[in-house]
C-alpha atoms as a PDB file:
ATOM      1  CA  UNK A   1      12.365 -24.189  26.136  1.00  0.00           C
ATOM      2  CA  UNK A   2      10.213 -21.905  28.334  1.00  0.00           C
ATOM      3  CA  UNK A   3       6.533 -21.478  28.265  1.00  0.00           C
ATOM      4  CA  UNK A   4       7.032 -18.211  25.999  1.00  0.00           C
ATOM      5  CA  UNK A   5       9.384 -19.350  23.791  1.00  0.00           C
ATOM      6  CA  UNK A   6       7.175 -22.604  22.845  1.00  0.00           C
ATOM      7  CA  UNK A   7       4.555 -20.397  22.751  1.00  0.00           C
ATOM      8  CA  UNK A   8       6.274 -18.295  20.199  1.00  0.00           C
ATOM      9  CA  UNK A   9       7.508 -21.169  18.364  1.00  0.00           C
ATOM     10  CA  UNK A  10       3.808 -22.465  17.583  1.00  0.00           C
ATOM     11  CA  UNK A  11       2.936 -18.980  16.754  1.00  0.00           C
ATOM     12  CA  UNK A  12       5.781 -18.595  13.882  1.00  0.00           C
ATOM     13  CA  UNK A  13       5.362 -22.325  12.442  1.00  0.00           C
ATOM     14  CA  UNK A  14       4.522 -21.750   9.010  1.00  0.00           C
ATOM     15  CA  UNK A  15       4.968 -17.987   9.035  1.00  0.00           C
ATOM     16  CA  UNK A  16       7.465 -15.872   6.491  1.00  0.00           C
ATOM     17  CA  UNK A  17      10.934 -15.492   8.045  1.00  0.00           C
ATOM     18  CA  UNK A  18      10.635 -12.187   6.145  1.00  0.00           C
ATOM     19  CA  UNK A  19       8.080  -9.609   5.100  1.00  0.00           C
ATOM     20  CA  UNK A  20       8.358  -6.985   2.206  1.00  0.00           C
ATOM     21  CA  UNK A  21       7.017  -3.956   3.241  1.00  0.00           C
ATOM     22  CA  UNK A  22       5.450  -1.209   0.756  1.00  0.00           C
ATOM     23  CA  UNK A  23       5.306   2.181   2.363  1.00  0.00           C
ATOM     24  CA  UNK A  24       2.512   3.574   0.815  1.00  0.00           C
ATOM     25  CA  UNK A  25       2.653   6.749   3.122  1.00  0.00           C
ATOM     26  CA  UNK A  26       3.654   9.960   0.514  1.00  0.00           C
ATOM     27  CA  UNK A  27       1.500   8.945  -1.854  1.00  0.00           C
ATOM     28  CA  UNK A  28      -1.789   6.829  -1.023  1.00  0.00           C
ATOM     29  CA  UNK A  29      -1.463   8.518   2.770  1.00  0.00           C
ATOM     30  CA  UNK A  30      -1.700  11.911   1.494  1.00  0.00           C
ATOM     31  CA  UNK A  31      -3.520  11.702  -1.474  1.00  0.00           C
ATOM     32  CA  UNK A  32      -6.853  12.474   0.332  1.00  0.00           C
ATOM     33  CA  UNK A  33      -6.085  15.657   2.319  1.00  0.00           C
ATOM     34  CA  UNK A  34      -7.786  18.534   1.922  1.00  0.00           C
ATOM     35  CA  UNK A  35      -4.894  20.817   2.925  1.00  0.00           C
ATOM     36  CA  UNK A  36      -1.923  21.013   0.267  1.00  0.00           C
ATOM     37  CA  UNK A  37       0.872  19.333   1.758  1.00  0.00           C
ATOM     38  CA  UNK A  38       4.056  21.396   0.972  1.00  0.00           C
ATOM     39  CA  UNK A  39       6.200  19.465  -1.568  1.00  0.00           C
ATOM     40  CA  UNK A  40       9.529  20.036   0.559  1.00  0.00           C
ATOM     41  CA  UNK A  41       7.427  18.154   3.388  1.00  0.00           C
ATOM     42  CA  UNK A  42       6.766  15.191   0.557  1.00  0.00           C
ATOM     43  CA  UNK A  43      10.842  15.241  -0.090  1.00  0.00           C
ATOM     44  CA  UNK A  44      11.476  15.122   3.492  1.00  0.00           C
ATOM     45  CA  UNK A  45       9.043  12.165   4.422  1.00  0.00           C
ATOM     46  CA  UNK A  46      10.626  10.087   1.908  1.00  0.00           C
ATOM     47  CA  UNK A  47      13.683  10.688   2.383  1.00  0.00           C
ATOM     48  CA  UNK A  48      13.362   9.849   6.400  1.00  0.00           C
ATOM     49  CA  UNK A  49      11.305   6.693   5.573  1.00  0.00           C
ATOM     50  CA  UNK A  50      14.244   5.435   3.286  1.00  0.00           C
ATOM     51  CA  UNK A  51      17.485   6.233   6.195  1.00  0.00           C
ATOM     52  CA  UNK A  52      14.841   4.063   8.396  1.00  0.00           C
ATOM     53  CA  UNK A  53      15.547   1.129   6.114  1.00  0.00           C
ATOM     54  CA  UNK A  54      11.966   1.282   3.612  1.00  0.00           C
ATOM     55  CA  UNK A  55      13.428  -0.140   0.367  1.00  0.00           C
ATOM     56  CA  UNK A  56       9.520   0.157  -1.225  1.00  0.00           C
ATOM     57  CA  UNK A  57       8.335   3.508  -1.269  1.00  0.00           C
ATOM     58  CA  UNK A  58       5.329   4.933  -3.265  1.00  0.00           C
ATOM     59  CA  UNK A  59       6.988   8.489  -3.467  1.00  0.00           C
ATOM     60  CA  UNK A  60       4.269  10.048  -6.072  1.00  0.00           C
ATOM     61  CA  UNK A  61       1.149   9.747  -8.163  1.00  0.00           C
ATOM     62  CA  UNK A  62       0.841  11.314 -11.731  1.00  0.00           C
ATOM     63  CA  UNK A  63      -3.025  12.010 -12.137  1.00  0.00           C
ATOM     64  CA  UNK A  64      -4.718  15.073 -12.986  1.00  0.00           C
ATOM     65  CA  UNK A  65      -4.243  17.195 -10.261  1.00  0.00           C
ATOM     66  CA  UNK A  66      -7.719  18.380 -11.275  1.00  0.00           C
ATOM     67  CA  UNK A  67      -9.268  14.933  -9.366  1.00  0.00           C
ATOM     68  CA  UNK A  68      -5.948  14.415  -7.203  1.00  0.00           C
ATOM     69  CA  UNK A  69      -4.659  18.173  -6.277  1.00  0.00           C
ATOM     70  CA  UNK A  70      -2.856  16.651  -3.299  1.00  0.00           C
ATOM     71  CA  UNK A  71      -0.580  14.720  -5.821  1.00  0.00           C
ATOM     72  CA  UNK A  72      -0.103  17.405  -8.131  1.00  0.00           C
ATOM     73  CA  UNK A  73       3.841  17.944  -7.503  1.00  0.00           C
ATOM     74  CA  UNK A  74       4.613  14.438  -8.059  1.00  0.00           C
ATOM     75  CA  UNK A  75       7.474  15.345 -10.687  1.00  0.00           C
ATOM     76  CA  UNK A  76       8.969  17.751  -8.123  1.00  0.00           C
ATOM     77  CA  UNK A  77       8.845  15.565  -5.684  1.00  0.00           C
ATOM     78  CA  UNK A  78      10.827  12.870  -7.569  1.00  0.00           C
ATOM     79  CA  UNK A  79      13.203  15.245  -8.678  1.00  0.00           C
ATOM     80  CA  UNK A  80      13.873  16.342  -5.188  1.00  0.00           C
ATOM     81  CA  UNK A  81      14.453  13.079  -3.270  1.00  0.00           C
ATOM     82  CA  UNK A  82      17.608  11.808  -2.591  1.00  0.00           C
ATOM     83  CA  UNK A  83      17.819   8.464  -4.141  1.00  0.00           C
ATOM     84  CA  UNK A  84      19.757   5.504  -2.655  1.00  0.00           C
ATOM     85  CA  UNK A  85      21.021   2.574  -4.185  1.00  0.00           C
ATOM     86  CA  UNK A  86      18.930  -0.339  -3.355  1.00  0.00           C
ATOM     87  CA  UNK A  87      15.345   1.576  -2.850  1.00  0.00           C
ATOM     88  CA  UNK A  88      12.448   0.728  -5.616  1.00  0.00           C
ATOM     89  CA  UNK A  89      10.602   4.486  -6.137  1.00  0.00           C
ATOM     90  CA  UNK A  90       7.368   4.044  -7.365  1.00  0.00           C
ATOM     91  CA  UNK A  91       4.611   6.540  -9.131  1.00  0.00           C
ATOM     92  CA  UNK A  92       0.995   5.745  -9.650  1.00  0.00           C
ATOM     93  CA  UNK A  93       0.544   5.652 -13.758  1.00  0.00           C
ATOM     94  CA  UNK A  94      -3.428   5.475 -14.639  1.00  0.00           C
ATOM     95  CA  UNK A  95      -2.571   6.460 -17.979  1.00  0.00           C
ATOM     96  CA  UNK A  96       0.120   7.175 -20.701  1.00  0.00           C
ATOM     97  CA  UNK A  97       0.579  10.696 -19.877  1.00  0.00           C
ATOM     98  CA  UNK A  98       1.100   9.372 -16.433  1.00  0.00           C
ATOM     99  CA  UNK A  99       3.915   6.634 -17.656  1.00  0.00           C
ATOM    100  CA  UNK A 100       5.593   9.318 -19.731  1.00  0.00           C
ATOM    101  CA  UNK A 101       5.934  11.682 -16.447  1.00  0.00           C
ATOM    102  CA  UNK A 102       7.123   8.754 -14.331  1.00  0.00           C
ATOM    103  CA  UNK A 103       9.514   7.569 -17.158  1.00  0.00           C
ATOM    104  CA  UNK A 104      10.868  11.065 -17.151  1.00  0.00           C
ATOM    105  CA  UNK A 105      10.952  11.296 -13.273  1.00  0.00           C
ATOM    106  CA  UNK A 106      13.049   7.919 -13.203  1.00  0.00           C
ATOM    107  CA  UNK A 107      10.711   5.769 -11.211  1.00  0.00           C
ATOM    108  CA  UNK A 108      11.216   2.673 -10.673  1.00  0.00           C
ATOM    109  CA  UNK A 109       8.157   1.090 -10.718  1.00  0.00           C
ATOM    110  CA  UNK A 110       4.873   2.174 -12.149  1.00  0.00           C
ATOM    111  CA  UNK A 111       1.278   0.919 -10.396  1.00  0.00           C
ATOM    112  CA  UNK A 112      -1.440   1.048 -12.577  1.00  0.00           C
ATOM    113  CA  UNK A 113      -4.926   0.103 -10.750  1.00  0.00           C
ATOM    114  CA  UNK A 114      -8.488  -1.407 -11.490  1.00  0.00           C
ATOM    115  CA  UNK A 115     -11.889  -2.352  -9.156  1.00  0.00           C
ATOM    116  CA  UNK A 116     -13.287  -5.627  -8.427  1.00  0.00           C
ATOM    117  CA  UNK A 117     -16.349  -3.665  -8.301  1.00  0.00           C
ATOM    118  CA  UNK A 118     -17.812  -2.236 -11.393  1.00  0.00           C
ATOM    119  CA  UNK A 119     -20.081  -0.105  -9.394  1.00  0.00           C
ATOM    120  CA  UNK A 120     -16.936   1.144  -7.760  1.00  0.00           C
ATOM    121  CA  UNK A 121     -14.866   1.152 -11.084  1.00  0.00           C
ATOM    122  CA  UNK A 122     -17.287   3.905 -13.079  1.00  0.00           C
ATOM    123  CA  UNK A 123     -17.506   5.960  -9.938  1.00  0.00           C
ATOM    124  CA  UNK A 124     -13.819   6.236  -9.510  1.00  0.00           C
ATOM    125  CA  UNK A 125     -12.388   6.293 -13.331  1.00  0.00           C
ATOM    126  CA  UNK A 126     -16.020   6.556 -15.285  1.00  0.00           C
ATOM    127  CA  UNK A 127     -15.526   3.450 -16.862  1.00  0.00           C
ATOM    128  CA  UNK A 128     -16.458  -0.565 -16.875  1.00  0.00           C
ATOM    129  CA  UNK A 129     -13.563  -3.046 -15.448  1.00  0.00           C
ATOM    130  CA  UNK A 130     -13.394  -4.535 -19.139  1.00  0.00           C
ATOM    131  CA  UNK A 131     -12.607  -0.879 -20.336  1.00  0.00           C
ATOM    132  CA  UNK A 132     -10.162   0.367 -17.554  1.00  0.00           C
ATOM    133  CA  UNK A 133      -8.149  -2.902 -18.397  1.00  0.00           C
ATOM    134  CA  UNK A 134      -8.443  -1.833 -22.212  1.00  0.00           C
ATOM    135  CA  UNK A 135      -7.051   1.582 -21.160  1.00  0.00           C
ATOM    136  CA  UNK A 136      -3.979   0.438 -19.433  1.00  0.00           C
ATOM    137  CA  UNK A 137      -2.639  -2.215 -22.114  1.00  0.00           C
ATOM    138  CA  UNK A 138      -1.049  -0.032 -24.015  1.00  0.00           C
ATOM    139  CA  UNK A 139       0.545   1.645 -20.204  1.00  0.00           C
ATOM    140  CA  UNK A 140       1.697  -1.348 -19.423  1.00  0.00           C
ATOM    141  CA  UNK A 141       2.910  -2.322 -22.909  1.00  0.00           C
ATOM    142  CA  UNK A 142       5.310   0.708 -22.707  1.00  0.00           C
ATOM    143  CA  UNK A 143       6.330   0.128 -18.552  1.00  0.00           C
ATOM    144  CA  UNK A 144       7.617  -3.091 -19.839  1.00  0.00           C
ATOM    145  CA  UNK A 145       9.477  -1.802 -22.940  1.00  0.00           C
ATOM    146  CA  UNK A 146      10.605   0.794 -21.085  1.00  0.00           C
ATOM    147  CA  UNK A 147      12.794  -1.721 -18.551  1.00  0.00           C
ATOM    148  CA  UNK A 148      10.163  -1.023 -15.459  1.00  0.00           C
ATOM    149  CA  UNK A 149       8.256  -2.852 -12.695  1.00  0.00           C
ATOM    150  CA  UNK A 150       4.904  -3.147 -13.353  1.00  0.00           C
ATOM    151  CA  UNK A 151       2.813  -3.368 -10.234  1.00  0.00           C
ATOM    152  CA  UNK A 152      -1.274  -3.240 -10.498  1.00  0.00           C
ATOM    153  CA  UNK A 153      -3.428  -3.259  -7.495  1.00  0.00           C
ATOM    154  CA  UNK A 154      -7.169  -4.295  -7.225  1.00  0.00           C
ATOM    155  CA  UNK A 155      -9.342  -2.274  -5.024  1.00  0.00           C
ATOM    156  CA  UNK A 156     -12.831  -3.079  -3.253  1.00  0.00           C
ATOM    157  CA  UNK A 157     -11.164  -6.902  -3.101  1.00  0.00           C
ATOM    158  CA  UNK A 158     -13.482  -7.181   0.053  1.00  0.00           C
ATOM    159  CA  UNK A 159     -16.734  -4.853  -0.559  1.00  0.00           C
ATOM    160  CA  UNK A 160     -17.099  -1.870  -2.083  1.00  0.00           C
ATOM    161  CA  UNK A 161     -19.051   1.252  -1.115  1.00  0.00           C
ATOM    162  CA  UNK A 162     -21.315   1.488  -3.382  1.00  0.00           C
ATOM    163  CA  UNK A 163     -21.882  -2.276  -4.621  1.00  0.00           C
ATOM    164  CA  UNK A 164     -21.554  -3.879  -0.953  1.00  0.00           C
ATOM    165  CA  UNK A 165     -20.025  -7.589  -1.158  1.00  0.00           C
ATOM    166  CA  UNK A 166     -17.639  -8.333  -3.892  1.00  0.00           C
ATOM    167  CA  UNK A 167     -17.300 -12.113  -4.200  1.00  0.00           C
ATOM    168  CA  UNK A 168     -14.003 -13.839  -4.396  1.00  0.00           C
ATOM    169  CA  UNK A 169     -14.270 -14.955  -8.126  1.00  0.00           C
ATOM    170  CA  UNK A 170     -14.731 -10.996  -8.996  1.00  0.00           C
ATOM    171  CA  UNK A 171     -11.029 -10.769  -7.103  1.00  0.00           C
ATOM    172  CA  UNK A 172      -9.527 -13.880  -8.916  1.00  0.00           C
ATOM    173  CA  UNK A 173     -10.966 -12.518 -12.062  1.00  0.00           C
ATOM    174  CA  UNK A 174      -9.189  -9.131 -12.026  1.00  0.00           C
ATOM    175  CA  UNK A 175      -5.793 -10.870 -10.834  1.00  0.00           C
ATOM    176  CA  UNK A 176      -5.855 -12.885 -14.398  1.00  0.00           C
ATOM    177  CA  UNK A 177      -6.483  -9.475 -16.068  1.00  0.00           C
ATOM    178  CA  UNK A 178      -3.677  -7.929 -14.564  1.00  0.00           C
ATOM    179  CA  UNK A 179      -1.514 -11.148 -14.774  1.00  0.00           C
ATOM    180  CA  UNK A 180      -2.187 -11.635 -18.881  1.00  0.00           C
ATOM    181  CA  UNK A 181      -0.741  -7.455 -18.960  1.00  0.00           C
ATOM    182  CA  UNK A 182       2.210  -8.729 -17.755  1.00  0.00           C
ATOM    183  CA  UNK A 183       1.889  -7.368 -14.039  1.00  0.00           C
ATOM    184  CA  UNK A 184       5.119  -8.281 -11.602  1.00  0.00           C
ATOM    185  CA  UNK A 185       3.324  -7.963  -8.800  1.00  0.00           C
ATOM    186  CA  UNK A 186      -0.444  -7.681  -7.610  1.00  0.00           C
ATOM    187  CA  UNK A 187      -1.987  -6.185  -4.661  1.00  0.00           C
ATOM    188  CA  UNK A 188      -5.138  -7.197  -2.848  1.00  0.00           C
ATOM    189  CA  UNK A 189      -6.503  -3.862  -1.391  1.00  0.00           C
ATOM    190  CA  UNK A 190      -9.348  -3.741   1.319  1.00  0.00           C
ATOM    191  CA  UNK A 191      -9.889  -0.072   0.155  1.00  0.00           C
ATOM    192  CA  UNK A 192     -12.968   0.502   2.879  1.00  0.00           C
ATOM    193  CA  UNK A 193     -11.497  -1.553   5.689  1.00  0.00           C
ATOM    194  CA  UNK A 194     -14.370  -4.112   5.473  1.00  0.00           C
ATOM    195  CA  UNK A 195     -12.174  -7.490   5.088  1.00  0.00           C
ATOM    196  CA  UNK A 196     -12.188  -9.854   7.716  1.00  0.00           C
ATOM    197  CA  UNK A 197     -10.061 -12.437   8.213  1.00  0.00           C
ATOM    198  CA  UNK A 198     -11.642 -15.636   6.974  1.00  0.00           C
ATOM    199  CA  UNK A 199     -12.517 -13.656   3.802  1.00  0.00           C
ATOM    200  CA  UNK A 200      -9.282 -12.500   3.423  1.00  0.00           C
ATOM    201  CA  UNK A 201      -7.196 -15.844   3.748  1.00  0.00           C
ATOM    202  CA  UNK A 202      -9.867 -17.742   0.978  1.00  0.00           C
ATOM    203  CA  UNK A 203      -9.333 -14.486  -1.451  1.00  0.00           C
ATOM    204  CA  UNK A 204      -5.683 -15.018  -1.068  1.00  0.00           C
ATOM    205  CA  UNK A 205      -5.643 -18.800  -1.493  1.00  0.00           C
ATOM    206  CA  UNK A 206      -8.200 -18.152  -4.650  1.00  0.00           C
ATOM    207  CA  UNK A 207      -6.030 -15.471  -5.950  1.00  0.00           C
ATOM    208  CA  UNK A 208      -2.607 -17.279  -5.517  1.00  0.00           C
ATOM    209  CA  UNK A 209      -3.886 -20.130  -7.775  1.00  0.00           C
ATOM    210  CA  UNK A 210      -3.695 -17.633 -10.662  1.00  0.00           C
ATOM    211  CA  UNK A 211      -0.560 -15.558  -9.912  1.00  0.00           C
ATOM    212  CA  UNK A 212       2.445 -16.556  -7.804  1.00  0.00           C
ATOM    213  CA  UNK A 213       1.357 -16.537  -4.107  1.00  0.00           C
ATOM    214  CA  UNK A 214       5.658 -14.415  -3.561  1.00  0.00           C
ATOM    215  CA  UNK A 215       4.161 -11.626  -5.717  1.00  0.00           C
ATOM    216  CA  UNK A 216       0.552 -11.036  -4.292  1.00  0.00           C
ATOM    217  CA  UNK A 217       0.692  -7.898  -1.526  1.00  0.00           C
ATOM    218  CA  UNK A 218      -1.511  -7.192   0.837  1.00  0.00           C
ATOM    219  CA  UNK A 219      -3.741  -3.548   1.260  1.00  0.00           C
ATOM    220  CA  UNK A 220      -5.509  -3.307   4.095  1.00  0.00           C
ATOM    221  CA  UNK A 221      -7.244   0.009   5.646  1.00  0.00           C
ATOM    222  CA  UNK A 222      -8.238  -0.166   9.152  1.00  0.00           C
ATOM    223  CA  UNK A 223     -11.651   0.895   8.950  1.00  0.00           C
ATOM    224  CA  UNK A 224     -13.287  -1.439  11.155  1.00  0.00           C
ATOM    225  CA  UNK A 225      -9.820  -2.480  13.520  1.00  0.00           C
ATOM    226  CA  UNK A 226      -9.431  -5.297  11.548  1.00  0.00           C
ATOM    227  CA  UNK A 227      -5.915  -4.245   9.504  1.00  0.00           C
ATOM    228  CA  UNK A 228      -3.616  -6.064  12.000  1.00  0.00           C
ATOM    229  CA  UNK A 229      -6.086  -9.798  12.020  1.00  0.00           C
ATOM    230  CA  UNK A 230      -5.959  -9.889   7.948  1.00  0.00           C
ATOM    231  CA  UNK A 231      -2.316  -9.324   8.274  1.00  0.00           C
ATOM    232  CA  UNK A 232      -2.159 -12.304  10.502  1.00  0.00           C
ATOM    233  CA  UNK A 233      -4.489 -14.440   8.623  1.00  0.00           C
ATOM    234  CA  UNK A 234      -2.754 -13.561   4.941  1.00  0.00           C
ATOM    235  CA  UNK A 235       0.799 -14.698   7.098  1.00  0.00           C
ATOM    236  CA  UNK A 236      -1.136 -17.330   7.838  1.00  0.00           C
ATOM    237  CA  UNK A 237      -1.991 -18.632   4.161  1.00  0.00           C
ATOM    238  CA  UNK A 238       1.795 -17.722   2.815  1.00  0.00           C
ATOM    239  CA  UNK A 239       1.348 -13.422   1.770  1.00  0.00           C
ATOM    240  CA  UNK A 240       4.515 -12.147   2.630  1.00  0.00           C
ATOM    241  CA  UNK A 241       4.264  -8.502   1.173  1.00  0.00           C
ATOM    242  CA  UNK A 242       2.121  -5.982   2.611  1.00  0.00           C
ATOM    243  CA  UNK A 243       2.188  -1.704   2.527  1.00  0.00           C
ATOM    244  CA  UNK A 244       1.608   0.408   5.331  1.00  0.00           C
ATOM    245  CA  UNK A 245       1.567   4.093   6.114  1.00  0.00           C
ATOM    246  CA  UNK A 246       3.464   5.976   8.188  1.00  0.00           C
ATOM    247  CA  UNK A 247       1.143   7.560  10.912  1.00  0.00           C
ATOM    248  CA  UNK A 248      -1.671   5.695   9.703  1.00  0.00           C
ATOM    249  CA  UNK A 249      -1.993   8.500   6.876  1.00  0.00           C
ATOM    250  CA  UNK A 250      -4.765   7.664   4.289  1.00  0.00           C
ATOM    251  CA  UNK A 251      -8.555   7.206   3.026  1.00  0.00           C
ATOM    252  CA  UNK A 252      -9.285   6.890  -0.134  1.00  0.00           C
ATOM    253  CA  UNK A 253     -11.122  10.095  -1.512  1.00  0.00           C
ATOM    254  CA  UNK A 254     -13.541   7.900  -3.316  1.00  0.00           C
ATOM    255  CA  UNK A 255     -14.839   6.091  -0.735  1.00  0.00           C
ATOM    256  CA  UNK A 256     -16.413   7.922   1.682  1.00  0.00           C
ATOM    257  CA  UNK A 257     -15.947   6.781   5.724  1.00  0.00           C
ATOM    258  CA  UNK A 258     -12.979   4.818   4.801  1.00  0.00           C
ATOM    259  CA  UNK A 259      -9.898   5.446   7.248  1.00  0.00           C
ATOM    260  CA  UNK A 260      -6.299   5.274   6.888  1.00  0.00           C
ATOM    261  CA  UNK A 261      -4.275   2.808   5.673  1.00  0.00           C
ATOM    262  CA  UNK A 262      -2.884   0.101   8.396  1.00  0.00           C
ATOM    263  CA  UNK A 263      -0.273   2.341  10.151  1.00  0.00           C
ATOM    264  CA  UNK A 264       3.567   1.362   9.035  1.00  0.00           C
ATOM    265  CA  UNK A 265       4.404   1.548  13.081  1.00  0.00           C
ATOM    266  CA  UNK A 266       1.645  -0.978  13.848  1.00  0.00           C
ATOM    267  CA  UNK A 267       2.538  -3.051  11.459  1.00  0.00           C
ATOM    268  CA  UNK A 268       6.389  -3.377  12.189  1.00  0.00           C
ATOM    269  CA  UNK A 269       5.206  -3.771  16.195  1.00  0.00           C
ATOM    270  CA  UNK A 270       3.214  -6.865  15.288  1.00  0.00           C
ATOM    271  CA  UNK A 271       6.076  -8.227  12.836  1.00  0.00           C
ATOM    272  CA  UNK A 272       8.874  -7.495  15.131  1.00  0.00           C
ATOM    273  CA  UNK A 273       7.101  -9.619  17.793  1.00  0.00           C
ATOM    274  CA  UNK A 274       5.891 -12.460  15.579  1.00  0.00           C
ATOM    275  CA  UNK A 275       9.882 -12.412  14.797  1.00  0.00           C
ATOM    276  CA  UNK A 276       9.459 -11.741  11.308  1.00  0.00           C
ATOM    277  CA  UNK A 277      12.184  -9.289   9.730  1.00  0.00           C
ATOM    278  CA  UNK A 278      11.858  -6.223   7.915  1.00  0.00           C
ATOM    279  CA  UNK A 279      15.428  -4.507   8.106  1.00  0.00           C
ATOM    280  CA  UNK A 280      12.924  -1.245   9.122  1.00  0.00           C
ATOM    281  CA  UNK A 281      13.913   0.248  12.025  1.00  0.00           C
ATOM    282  CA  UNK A 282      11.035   0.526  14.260  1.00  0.00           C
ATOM    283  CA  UNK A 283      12.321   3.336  16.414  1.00  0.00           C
ATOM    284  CA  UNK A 284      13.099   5.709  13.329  1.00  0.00           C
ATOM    285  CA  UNK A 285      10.059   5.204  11.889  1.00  0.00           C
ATOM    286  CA  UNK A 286       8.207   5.979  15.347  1.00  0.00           C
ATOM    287  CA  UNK A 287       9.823   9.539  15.478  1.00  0.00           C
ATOM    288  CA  UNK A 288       8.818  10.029  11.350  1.00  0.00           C
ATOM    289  CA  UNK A 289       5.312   9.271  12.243  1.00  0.00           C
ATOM    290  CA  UNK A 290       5.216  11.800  15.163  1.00  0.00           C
ATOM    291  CA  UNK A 291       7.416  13.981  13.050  1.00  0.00           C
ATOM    292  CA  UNK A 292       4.886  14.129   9.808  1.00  0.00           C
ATOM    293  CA  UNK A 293       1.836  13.999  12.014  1.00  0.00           C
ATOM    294  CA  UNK A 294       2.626  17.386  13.966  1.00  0.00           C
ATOM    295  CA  UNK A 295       3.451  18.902   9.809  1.00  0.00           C
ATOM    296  CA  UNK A 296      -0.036  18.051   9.102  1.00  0.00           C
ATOM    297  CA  UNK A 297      -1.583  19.097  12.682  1.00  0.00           C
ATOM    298  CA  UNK A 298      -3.334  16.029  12.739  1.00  0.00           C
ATOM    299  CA  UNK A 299      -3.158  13.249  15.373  1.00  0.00           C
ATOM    300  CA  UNK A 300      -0.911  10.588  14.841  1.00  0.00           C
ATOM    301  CA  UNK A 301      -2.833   7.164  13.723  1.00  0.00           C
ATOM    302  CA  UNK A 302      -0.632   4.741  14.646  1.00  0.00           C
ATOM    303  CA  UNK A 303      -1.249   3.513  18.060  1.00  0.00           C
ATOM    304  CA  UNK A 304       2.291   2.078  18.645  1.00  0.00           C
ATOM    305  CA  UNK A 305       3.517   4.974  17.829  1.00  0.00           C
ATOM    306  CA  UNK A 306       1.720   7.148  20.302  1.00  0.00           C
ATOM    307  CA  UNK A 307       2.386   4.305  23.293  1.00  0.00           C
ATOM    308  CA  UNK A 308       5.690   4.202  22.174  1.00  0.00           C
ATOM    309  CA  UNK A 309       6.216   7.864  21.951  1.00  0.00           C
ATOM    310  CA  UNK A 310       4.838   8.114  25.345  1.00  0.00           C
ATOM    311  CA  UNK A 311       7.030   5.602  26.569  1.00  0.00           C
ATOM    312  CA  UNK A 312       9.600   7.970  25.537  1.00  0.00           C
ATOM    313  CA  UNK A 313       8.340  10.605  27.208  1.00  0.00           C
ATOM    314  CA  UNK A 314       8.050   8.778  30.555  1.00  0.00           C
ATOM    315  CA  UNK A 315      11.330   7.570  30.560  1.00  0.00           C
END
């Protein structure tokens, strides 16, 4: 065994073999631009993020397109896609009008959503934590009857704009909420990017003593750099789901200064050489990310895309 490959060795000891990835992308990545993307763009990035092997995709979001315009075609959208066998579609639900459009758009799985920041809770859905749970009983009540995955995912799990620190019993609190609704799956979300790794492994540890450590995910904006270390560090303590965005797309439109979401191409970059698999192909989801940036005139956020784009170019 060479140098490297011991190297390596000690660096994958206690890692996941595998990694579930979420591409959050066409729905939490766009949600927060200001320029209407055009729904057959929405069909089209989903569609390419699904031939590049994503078998999670969060292809719409039914709110009132009076807070969310952005998300406002989310029944076209799901109409339009081409589904393929295998491939979980998923619609953000934050109420029953939302479930009923997702039931009738056949999604697969429905993500309702909560704060473990009450400051951040009434300034986002103008209500307490005790009452937003209180409102989506009866949603997930009905996901369940209805034969769907229920997903829920906790934001501000590492500060909040508003509040500042949110402490780790806040976090564990809101996972037994969600867990006694009858959630399959819960995601830790670093909404404002302010996690750091430390923090992020004892909120995960805390957390998985209340809800099965397979079925905790990982949401982590890159606000301050520090998206790819918390991915490490919740590898580190057992997470092995996490969503990313194509392109680096997203910022939550309630909290201002936050950045995108931890870019999809990053992500697969540091997986790929950790030696974890995905069954994404890196490569097609390099050109989707250069692809969907130039659609939006923006510049792309994922810097192993551009390097690897420009790789291309020179060669």
């Amino acid at each position: 065994m060479n140098q490297q490959e011991s190297w390596r060795e000690g660096m994958d000891s206690g890692l996941p073999k595998r990694v579930h990835l979420v591409e959050v992308g066409p729905r939490d990545g766009l949600q927060a631009e200001s320029t209407f993307i055009p729904t057959d763009t929405k069909i089209e990035l989903v569609n390419r993020l699904v031939g590049a092997g994503v078998r999670r995709i969060e292809a719409a979001s039914f709110v009132s397109p009076k807070w969310i315009p952005q998300m406002a075609d989310g029944a076209a959208v799901m109409a339009g896609i081409d589904r393929e066998a295998g491939v979980s579609y998923a619609a953000l639900t934050p109420n029953m009008r939302g479930l009923e459009a997702a039931i009738e758009s056949k999604a697969d799985e429905v993500v309702i959503f909560g704060a473990a920041s009450e400051a951040f809770s009434l300034r986002n859905i103008n209500c307490s934590i005790t009452e937003s749970i209180e409102r989506f009983s009866p949603v997930a009540r009905m996901a369940k009857t209805a034969g769907l995955r229920l997903r829920a995912s906790i934001s501000c799990s590492f500060g909040c704009p508003y509040q500042g620190p949110v402490s780790v019993d806040a976090v564990v609190d809101m996972v037994r909420r969600f867990r006694d609704l009858g959630c399959d799956e819960i995601d830790i979300a670093d909404t404002i990017g302010v996690g750091t790794v430390h923090q992020v492994q004892r909120v995960v540890q805390a957390a998985s003593r209340e809800f099965p450590l397979a079925s905790l995910a990982g949401h982590f904006h890159d606000t301050y750099g520090q998206a790819l270390a918390n991915i490490v560090g919740a590898l580190q303590v057992g997470m092995s789901i996490f969503h990313a965005s194509v392109g680096g797309l997203g910022g939550c439109p309630y909290a201002k200064g936050a950045t995108g979401n931890v870019a999809t191409e990053d992500l697969l970059y540091l997986l790929d050489g950790l030696g974890i698999e995905t069954g994404i192909d890196l490569d097609a989801v390099v050109s989707i990310g250069d692809w969907v940036s130039q659609q939006m005139s923006r510049e792309n956020g994922a810097r192993a895309g551009k390097a690897l784009i420009a790789r291309r170019a020179r060669n």
